[in-house]
C-alpha atoms as a PDB file:
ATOM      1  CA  UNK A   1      -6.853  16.517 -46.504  1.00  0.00           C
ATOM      2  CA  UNK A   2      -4.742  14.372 -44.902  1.00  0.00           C
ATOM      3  CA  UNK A   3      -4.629  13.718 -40.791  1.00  0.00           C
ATOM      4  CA  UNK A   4      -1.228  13.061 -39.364  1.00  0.00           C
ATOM      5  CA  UNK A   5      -0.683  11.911 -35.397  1.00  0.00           C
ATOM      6  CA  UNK A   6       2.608  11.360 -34.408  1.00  0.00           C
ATOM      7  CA  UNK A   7       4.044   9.790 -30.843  1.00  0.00           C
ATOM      8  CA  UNK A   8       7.292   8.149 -29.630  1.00  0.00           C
ATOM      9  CA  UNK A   9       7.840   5.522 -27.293  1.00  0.00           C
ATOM     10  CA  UNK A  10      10.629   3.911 -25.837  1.00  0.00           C
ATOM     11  CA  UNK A  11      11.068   0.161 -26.578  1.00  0.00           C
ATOM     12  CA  UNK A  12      12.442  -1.922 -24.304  1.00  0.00           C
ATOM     13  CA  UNK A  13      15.793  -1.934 -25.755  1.00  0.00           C
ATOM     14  CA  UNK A  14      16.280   1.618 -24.710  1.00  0.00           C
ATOM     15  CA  UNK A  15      15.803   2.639 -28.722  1.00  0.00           C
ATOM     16  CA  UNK A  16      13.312   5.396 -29.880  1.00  0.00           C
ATOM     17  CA  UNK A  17      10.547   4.069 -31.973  1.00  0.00           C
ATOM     18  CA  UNK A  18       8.211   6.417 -34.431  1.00  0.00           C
ATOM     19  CA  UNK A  19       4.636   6.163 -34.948  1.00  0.00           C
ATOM     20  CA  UNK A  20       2.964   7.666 -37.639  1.00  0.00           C
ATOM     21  CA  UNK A  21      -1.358   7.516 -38.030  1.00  0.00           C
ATOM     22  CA  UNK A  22      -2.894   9.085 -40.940  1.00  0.00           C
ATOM     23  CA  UNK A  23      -6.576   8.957 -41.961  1.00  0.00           C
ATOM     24  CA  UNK A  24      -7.075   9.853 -46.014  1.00  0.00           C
ATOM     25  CA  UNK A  25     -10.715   8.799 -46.935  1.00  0.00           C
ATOM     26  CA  UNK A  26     -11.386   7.644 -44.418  1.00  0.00           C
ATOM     27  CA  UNK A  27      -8.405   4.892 -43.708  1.00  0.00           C
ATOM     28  CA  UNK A  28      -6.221   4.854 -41.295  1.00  0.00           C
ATOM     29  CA  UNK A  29      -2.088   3.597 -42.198  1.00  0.00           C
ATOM     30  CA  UNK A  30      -0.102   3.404 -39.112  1.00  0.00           C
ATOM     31  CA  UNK A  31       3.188   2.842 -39.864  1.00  0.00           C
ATOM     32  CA  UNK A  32       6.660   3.348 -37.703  1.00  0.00           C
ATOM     33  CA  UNK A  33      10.342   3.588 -37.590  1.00  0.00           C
ATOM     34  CA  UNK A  34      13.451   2.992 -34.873  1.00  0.00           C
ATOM     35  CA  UNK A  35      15.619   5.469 -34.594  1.00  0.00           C
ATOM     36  CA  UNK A  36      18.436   2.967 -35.304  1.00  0.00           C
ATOM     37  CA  UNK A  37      16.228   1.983 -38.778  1.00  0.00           C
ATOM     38  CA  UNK A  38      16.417   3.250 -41.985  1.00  0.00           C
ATOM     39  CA  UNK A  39      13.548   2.349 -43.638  1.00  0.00           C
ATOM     40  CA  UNK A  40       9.898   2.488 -42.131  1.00  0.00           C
ATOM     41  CA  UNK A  41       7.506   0.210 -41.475  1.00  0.00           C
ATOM     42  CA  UNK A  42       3.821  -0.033 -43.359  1.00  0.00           C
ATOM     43  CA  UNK A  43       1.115  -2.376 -41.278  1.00  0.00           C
ATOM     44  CA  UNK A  44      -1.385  -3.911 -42.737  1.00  0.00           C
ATOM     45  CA  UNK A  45      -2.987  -4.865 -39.424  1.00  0.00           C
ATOM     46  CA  UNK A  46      -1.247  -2.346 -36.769  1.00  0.00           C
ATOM     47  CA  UNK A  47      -0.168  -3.928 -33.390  1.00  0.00           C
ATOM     48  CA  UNK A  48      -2.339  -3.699 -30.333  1.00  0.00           C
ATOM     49  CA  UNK A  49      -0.159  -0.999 -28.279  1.00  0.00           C
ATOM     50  CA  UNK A  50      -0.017   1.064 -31.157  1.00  0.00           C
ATOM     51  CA  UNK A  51      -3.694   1.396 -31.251  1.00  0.00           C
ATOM     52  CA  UNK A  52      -4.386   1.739 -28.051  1.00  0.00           C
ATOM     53  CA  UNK A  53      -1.972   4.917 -27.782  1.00  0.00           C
ATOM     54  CA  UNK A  54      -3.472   6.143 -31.108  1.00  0.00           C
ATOM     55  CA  UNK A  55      -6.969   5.845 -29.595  1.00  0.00           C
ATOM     56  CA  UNK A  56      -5.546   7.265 -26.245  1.00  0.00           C
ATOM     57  CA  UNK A  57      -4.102  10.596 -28.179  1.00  0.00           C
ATOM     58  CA  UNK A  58      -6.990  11.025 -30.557  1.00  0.00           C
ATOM     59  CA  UNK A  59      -9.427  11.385 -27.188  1.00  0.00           C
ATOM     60  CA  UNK A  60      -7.076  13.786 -25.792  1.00  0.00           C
ATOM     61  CA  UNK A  61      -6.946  16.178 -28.726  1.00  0.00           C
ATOM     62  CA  UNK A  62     -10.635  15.527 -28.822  1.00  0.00           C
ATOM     63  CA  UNK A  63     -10.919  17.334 -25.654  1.00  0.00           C
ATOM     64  CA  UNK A  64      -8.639  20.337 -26.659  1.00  0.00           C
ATOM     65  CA  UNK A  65     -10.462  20.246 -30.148  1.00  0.00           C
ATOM     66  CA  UNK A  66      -7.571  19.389 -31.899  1.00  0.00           C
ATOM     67  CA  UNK A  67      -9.331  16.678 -33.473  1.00  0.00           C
ATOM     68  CA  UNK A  68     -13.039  15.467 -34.497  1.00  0.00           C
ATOM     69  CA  UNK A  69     -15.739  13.505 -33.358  1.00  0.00           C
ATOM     70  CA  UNK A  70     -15.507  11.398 -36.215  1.00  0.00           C
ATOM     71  CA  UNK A  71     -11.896  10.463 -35.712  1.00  0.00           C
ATOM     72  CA  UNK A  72     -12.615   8.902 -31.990  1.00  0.00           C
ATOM     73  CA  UNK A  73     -15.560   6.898 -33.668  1.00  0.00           C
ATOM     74  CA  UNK A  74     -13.094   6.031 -36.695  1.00  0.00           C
ATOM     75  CA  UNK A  75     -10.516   4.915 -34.172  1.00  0.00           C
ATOM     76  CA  UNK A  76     -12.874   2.549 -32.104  1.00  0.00           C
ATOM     77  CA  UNK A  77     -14.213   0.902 -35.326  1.00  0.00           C
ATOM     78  CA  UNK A  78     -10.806   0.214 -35.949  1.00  0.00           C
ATOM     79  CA  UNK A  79     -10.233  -1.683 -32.946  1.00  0.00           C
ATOM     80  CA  UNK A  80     -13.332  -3.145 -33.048  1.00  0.00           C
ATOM     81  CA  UNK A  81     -12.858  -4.718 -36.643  1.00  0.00           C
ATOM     82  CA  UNK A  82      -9.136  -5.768 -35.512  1.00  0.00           C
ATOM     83  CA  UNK A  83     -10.398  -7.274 -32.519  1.00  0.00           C
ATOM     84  CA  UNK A  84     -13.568  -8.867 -34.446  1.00  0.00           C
ATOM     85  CA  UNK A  85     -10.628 -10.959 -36.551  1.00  0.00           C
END
């Protein structure tokens, strides 16, 4: 089953911007969306800020158990191979 994490910043534009995370088998897709966009947007390699706020939610639901040890070590190995590029 599916994992979805969603989060909303503020750009600095004043606009709204979207971010979806969702780990099927074991990959993670980020993808997002403005709220003056229509259509969203699918990263192959996610930005930097993105994954530090996924990595930054995932350890706080990890604390509330809201989500799984194996997510937090998913989520580093992400950054880790990203960074490793």
């Amino acid at each position: 089953m599916p994992r979805q994490h969603v989060w909303t910043t503020r750009e600095d534009d004043g606009c709204k911007r979207e971010v979806r995370a969702t780990r099927f088998a074991g990959e993670w897709k980020l993808q997002a969306k403005r709220s003056d966009a229509t259509e969203w947007t699918y990263y192959d390699r996610p930005l930097d800020d993105d994954l530090a706020a996924l990595q930054d939610l995932i350890e706080r639901k990890y604390r509330r158990r809201r989500a799984t040890a194996d997510d937090v070590t998913a989520v580093a190995k992400l950054i880790r191979e990203q960074n490793s590029d």
